[in-house]
N, C-alpha and C. Protein backbone atom coordinates (compact mmCIF):
# COMPACT_ATOMS: atom_id res chain seq x y z
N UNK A 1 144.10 -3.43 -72.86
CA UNK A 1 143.15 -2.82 -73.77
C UNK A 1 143.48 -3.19 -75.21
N UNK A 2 144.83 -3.14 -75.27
CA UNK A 2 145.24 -3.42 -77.07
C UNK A 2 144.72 -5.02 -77.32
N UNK A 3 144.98 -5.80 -75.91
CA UNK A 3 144.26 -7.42 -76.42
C UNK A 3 142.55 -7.09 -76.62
N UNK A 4 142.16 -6.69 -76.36
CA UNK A 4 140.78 -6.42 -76.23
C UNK A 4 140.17 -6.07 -77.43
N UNK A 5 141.33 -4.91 -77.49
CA UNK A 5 140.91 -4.37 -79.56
C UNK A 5 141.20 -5.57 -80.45
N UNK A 6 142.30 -6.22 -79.95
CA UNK A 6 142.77 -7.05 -81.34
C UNK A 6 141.61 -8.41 -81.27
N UNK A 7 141.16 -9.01 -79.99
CA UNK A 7 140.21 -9.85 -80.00
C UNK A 7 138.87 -9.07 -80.96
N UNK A 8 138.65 -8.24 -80.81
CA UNK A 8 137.33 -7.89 -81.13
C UNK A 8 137.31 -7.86 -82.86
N UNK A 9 138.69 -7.24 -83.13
CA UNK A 9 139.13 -7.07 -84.73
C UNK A 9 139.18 -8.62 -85.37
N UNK A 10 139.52 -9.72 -84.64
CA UNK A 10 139.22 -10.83 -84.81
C UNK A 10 138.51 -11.81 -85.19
N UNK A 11 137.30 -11.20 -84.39
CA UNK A 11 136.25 -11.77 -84.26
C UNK A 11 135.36 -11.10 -85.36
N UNK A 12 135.55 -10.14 -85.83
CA UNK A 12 134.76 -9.01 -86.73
C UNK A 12 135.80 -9.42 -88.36
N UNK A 13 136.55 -10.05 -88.54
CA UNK A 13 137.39 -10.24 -89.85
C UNK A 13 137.21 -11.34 -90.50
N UNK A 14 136.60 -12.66 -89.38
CA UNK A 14 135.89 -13.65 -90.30
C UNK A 14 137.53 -14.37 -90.59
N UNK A 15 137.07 -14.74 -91.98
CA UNK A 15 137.92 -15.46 -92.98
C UNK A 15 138.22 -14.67 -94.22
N UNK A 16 139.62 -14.13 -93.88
CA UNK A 16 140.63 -13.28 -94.44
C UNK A 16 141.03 -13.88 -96.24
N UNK A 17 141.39 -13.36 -97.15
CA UNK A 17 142.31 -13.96 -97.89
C UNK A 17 143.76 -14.05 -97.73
N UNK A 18 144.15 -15.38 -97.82
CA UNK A 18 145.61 -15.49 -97.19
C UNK A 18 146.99 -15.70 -98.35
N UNK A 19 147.49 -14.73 -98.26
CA UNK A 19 148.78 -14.31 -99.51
C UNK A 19 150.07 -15.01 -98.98
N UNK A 20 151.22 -15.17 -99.72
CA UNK A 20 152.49 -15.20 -99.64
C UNK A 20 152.92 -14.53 -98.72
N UNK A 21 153.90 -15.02 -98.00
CA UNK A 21 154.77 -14.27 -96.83
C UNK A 21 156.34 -15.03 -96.70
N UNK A 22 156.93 -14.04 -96.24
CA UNK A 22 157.80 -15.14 -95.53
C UNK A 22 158.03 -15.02 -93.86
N UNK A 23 157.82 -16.29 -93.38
CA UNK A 23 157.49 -16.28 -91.49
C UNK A 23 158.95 -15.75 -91.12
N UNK A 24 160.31 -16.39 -91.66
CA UNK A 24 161.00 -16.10 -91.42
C UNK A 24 161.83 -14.54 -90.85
N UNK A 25 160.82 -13.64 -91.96
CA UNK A 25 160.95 -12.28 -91.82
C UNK A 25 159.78 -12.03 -90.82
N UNK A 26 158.98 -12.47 -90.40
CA UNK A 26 157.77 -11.88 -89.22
C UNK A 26 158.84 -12.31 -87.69
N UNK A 27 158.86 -13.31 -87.69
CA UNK A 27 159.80 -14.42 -86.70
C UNK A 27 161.32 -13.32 -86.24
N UNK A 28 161.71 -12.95 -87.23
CA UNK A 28 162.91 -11.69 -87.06
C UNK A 28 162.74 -10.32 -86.44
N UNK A 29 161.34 -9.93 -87.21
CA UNK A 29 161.20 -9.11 -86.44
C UNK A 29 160.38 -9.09 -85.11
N UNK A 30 159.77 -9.72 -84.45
CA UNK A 30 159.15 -9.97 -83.66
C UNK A 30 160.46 -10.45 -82.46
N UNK A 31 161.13 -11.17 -82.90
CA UNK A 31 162.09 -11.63 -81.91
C UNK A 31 163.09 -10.28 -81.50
N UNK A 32 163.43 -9.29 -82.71
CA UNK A 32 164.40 -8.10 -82.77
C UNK A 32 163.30 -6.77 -81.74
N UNK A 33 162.27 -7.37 -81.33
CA UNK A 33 161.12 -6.59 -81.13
C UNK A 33 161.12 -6.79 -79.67
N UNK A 34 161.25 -7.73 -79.20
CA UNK A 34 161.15 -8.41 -77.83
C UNK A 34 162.35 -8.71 -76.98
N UNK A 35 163.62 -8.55 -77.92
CA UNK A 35 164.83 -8.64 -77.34
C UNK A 35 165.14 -8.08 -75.93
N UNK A 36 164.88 -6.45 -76.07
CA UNK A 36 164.96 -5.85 -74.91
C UNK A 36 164.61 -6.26 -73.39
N UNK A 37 163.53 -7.03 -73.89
CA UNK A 37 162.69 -7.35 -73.08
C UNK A 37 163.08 -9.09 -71.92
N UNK A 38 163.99 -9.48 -73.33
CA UNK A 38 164.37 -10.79 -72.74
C UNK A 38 166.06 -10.18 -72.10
N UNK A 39 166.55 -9.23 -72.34
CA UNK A 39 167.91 -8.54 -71.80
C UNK A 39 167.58 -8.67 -70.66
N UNK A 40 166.70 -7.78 -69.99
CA UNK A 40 166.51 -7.17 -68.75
C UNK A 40 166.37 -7.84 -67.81
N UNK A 41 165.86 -9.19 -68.70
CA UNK A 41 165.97 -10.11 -67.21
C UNK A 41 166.91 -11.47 -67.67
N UNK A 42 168.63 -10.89 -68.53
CA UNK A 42 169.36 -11.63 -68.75
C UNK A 42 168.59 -13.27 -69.28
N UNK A 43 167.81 -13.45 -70.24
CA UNK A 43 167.38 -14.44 -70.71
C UNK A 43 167.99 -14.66 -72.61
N UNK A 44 168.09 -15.85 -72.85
CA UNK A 44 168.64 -16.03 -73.86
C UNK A 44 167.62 -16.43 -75.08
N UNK A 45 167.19 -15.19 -75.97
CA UNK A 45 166.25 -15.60 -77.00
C UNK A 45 167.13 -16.20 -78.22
N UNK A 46 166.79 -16.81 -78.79
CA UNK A 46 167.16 -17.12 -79.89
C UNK A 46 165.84 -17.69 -81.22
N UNK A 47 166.41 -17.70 -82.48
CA UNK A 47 165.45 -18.04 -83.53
C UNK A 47 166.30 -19.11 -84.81
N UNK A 48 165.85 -19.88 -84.71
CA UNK A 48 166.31 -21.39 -85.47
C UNK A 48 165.82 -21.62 -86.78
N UNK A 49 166.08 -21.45 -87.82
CA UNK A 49 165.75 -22.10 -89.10
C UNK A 49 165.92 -22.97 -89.72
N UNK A 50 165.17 -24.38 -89.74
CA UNK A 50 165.21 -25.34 -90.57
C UNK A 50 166.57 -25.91 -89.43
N UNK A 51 167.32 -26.86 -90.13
CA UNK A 51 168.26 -27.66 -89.48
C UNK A 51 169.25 -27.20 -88.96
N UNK A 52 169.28 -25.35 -89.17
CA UNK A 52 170.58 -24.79 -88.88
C UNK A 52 170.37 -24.29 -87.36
N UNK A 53 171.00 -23.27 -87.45
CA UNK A 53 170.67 -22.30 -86.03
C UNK A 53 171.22 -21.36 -86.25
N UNK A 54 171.27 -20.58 -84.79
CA UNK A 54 171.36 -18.96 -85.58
C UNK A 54 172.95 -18.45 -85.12
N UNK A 55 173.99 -19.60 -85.08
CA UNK A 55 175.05 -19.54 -84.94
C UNK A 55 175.85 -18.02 -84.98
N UNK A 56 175.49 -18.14 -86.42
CA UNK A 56 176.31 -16.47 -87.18
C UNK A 56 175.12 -15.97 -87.79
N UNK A 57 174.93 -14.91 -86.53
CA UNK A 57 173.96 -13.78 -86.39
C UNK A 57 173.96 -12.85 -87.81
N UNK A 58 175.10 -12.68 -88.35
CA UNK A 58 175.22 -12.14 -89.59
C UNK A 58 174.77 -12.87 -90.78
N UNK A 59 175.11 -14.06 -90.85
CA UNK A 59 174.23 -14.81 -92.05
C UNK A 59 172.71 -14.96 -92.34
N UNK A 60 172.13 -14.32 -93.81
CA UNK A 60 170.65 -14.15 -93.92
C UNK A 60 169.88 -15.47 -93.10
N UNK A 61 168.89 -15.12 -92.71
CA UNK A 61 167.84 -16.43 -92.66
C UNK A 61 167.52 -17.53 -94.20
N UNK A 62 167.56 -18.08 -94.44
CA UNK A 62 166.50 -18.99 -95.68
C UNK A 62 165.25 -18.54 -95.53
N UNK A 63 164.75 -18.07 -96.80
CA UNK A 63 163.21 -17.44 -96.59
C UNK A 63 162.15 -19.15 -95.94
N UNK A 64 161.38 -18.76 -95.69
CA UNK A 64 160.40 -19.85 -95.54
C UNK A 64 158.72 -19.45 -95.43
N UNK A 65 158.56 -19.59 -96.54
CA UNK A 65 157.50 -19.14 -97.49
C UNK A 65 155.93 -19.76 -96.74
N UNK A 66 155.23 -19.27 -96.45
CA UNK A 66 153.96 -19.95 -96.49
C UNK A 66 152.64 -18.66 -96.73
N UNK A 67 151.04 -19.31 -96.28
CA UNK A 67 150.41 -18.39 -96.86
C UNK A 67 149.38 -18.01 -95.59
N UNK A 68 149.68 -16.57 -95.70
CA UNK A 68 148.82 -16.38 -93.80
C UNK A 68 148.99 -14.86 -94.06
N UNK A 69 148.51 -14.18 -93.22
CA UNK A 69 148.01 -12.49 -92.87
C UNK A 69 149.09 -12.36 -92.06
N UNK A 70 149.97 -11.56 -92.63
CA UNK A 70 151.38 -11.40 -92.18
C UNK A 70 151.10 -10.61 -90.12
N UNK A 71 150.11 -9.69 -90.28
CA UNK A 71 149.99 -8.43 -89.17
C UNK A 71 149.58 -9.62 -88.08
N UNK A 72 148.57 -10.82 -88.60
CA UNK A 72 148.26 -11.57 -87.43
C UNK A 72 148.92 -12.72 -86.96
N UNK A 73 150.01 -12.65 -87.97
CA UNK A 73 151.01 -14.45 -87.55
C UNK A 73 151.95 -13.30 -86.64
N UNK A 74 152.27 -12.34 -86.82
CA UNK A 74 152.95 -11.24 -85.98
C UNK A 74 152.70 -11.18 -84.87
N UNK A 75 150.87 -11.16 -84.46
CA UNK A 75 150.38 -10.87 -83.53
C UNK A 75 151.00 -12.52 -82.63
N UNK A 76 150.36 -13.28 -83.31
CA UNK A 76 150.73 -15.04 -82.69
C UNK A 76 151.71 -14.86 -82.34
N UNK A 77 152.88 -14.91 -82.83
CA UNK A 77 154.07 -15.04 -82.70
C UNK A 77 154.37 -13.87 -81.34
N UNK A 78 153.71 -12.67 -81.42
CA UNK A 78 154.45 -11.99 -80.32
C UNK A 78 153.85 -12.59 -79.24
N UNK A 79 152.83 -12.66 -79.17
CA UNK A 79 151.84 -13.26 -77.97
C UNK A 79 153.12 -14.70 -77.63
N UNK A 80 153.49 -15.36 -77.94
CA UNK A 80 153.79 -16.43 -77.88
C UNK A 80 155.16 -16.29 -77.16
N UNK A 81 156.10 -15.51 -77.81
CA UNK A 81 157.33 -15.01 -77.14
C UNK A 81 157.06 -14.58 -76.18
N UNK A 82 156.21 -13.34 -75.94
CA UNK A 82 156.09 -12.55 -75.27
C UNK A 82 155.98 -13.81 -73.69
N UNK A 83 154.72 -14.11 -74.01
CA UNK A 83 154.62 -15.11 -72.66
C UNK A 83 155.42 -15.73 -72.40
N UNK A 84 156.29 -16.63 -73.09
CA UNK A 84 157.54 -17.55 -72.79
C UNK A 84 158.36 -16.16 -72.37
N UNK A 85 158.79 -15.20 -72.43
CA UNK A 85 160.06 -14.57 -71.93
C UNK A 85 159.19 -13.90 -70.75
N UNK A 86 157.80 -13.43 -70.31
CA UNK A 86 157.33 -13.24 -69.01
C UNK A 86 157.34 -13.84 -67.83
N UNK A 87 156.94 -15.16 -68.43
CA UNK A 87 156.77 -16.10 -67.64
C UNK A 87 157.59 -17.26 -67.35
N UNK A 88 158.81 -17.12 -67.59
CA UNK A 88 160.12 -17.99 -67.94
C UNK A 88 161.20 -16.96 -67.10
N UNK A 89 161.86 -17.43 -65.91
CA UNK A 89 162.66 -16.99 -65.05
C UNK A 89 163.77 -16.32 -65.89
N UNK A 90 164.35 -15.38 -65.06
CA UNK A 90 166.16 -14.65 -65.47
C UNK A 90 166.80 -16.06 -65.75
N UNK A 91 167.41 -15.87 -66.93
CA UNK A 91 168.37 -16.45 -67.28
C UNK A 91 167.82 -17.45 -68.00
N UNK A 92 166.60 -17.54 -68.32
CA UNK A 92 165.57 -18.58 -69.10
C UNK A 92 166.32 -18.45 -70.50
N UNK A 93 166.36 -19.62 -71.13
CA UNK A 93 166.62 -19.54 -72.35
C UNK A 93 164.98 -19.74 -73.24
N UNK A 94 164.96 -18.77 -73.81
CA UNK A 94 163.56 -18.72 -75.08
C UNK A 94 164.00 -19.15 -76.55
N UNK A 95 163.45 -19.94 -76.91
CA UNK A 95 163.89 -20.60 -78.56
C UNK A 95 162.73 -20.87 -79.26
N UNK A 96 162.98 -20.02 -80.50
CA UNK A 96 161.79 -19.93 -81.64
C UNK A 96 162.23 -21.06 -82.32
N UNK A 97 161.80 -22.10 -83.36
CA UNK A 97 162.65 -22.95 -84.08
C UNK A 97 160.99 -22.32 -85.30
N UNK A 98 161.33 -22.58 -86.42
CA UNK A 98 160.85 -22.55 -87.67
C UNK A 98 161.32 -23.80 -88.28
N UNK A 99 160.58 -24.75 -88.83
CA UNK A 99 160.82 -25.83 -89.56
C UNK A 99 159.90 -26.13 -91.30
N UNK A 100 160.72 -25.71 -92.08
CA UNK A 100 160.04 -25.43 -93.20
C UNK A 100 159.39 -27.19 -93.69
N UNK A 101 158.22 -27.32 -93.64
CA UNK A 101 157.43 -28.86 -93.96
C UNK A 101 157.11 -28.81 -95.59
N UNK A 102 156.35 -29.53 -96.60
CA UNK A 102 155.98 -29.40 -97.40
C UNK A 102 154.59 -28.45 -97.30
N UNK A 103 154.72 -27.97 -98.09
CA UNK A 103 153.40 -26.65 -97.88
C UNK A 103 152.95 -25.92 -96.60
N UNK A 104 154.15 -26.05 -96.13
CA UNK A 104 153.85 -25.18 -95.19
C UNK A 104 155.04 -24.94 -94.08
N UNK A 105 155.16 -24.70 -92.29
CA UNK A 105 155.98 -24.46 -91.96
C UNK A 105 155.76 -24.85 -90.04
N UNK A 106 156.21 -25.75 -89.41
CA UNK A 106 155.93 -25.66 -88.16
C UNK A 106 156.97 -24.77 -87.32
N UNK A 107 156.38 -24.13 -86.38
CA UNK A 107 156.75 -22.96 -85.94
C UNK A 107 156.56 -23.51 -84.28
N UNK A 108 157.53 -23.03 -83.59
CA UNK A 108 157.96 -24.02 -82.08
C UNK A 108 158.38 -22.67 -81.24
N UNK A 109 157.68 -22.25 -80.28
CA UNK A 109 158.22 -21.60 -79.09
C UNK A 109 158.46 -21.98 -77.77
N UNK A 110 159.56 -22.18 -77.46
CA UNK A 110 159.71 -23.09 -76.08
C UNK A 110 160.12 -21.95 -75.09
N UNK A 111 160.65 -22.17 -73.78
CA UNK A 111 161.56 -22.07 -72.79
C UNK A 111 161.68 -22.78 -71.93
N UNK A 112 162.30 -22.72 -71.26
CA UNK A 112 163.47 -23.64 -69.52
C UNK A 112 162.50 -22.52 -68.36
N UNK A 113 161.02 -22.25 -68.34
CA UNK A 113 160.04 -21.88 -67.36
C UNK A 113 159.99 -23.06 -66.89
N UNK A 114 158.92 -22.75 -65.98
CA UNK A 114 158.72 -23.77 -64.75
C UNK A 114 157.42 -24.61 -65.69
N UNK A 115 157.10 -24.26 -66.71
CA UNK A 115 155.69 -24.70 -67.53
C UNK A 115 154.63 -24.59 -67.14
N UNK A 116 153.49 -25.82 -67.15
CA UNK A 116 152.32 -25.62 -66.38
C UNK A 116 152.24 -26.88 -66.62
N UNK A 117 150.31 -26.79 -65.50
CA UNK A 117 150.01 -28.31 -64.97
C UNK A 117 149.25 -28.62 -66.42
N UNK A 118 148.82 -29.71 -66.26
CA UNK A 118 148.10 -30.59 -67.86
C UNK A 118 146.66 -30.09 -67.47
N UNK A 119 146.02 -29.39 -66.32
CA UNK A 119 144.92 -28.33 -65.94
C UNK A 119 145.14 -27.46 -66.44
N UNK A 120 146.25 -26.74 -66.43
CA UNK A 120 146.20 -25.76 -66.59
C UNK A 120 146.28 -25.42 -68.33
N UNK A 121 147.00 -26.30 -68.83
CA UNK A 121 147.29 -25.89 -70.39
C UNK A 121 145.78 -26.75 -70.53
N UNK A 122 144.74 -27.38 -70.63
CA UNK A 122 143.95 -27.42 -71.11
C UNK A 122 142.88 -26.54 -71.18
N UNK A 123 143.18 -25.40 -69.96
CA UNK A 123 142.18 -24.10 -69.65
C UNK A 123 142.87 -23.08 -70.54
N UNK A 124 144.08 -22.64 -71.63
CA UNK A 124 144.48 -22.22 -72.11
C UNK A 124 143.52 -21.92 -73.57
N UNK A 125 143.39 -20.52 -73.72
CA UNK A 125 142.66 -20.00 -74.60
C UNK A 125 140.78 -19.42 -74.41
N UNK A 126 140.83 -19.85 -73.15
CA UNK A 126 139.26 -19.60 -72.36
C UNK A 126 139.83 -18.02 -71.76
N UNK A 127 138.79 -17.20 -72.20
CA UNK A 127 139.29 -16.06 -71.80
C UNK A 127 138.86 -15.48 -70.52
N UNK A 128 139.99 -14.85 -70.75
CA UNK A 128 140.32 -13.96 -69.54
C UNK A 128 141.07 -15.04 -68.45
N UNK A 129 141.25 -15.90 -68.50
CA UNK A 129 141.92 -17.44 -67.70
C UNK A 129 143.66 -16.99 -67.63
N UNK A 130 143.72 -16.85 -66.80
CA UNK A 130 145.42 -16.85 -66.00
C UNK A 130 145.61 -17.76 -64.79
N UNK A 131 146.67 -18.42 -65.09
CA UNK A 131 147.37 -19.13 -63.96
C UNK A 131 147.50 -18.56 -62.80
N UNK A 132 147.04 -19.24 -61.83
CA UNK A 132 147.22 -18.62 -60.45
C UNK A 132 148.74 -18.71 -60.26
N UNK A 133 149.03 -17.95 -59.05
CA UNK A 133 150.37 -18.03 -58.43
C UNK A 133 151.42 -17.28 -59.37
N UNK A 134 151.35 -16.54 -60.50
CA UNK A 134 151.98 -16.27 -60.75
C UNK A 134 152.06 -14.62 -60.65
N UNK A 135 153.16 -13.51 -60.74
CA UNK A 135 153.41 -12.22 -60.70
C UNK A 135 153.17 -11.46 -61.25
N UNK A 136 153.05 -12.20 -62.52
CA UNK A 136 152.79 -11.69 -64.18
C UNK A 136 151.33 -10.58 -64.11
N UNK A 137 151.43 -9.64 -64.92
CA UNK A 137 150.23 -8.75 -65.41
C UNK A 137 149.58 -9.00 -66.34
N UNK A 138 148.15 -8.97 -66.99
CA UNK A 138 148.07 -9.34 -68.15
C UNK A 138 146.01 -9.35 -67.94
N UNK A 139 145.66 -9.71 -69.45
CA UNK A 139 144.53 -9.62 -69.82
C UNK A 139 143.61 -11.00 -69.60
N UNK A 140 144.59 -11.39 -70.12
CA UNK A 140 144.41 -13.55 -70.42
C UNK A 140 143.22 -13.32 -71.50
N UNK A 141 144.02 -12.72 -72.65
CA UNK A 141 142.95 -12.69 -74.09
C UNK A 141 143.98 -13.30 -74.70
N UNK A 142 145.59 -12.89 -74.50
CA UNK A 142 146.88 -13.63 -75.26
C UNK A 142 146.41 -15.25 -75.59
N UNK A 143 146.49 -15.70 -75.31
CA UNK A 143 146.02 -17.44 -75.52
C UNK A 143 144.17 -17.25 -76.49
N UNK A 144 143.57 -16.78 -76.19
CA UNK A 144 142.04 -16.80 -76.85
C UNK A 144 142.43 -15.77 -78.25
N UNK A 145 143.41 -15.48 -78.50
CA UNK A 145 144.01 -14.56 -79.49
C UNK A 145 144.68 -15.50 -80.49
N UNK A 146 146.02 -15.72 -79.70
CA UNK A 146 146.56 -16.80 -80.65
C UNK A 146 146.11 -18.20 -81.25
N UNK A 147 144.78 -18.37 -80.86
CA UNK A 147 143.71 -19.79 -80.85
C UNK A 147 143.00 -19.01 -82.20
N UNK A 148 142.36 -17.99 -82.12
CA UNK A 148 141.62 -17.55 -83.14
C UNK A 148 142.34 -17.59 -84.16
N UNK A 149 143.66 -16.49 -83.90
CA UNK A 149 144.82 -16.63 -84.89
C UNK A 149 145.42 -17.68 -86.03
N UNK A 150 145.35 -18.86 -85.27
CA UNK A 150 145.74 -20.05 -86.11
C UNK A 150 144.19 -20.75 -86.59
N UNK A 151 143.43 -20.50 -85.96
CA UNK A 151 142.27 -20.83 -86.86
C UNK A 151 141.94 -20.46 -87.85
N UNK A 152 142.11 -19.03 -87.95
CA UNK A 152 141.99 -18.23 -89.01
C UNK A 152 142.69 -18.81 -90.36
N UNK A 153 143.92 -19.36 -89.71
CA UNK A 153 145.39 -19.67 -90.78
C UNK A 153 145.25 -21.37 -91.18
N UNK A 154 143.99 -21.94 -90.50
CA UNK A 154 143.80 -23.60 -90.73
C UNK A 154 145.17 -24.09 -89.70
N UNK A 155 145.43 -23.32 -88.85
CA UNK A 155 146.52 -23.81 -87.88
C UNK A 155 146.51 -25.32 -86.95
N UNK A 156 147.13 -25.86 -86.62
CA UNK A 156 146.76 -26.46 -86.16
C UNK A 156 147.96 -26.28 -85.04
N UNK A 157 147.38 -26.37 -83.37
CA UNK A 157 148.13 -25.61 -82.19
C UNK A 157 148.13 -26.58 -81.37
N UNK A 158 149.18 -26.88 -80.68
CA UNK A 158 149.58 -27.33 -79.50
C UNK A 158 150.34 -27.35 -78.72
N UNK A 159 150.44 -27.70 -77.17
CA UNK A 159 150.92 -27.08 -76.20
C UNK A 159 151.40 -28.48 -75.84
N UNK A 160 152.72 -28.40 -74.82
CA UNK A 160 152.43 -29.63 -74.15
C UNK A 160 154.73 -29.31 -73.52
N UNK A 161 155.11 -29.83 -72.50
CA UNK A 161 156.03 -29.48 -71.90
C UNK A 161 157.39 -29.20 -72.88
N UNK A 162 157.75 -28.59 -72.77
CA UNK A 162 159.28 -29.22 -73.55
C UNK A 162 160.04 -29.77 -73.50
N UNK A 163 160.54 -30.80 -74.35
CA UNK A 163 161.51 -31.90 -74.06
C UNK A 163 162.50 -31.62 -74.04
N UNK A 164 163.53 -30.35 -74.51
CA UNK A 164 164.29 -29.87 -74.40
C UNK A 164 165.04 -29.13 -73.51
N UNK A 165 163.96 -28.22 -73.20
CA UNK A 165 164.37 -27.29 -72.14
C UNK A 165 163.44 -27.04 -71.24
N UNK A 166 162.47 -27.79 -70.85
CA UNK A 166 161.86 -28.23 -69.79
C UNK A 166 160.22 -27.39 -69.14
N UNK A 167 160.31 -26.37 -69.67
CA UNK A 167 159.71 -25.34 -69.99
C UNK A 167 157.99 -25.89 -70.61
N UNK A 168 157.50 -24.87 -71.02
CA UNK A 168 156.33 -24.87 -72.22
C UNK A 168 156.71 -25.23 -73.41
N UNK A 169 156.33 -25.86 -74.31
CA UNK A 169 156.58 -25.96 -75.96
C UNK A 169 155.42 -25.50 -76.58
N UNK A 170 155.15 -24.65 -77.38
CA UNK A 170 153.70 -24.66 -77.92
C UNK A 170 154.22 -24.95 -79.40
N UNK A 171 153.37 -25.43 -80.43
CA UNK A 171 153.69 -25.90 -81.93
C UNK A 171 152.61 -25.30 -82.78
N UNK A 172 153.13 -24.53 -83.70
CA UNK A 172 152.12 -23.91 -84.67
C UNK A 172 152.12 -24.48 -85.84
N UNK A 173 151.54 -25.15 -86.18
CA UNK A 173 151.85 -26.38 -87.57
C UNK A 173 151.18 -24.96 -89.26
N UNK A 174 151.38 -24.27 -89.25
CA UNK A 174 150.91 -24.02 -90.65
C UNK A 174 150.88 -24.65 -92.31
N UNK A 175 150.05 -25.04 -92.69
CA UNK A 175 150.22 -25.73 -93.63
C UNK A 175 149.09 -25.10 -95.06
């Protein structure tokens, strides 16, 4: 029901004016938000800034500044975790990376899931659309959410396996 409200609030908000933020601080809390969630089924979240990593948990982030509606890069961003730590087995490792670009900031959510077919991520964002075979609960507005989301922001979004950890990669280019 809450995807339902937030699609509709979406669709009814048009083209927002877009202020100063820093992702870095949305990205923190969103990840400090979802933690629990990646515990329970012993999975390893983590959140990456720029060339570093998040080695020493105690050291600030580097702000990384761009210009977007803080409540809805929140919304993206949880949608985005959220699915990578649902749908990404115990013991999955989940990794946010933030990469500060000139005017702007690409933003990377991966995991070590089983991913999907090149069918299936092209049906991604058609609503109400969920992958068969899987256990998971859900609306399938998450993807037609985070699509609006980065439109809204001149985003530019893409999906496609991860080279890393074998998983999903999706890329949020904000600029």
């Amino acid at each position: 029901m809450t995807q339902l409200l937030t699609l509709s609030r979406l669709e009814a908000a048009g083209k927002a004016g877009l202020v100063p933020l820093d992702v870095a601080q949305v990205a923190q809390r969103v990840l400090a938000q979802a933690a629990p969630q990646a515990l329970a089924k012993n999975q390893q979240l983590s959140l990456q800034v720029g060339e570093g990593s998040d080695d020493d948990e105690d050291a600030p982030l580097p702000p990384v500044p761009v210009q977007g509606l803080e409540a809805l890069l929140e919304v993206l961003l949880r949608n985005l975790v959220d699915n990578a730590i649902r749908y990404a087995p115990a013991g999955a490792q989940v990794q946010v990376q933030l990469q500060p670009v000139p005017g702007g900031v690409v933003l990377c959510v991966e995991d070590s899931g089983p991913g999907m077919t090149d069918a299936d991520i092209a049906r991604l964002g058609e609503r109400f659309f969920r992958v068969l075979g899987t256990e998971q609960t859900g609306s399938g507005l998450g993807w037609s959410i985070v699509r609006r989301i980065a439109a809204l922001h001149h985003a530019e979004l893409s999906v496609q396996r991860s080279p890393g950890l074998g998983g999903l990669r999706v890329t949020v280019r904000l600029v």
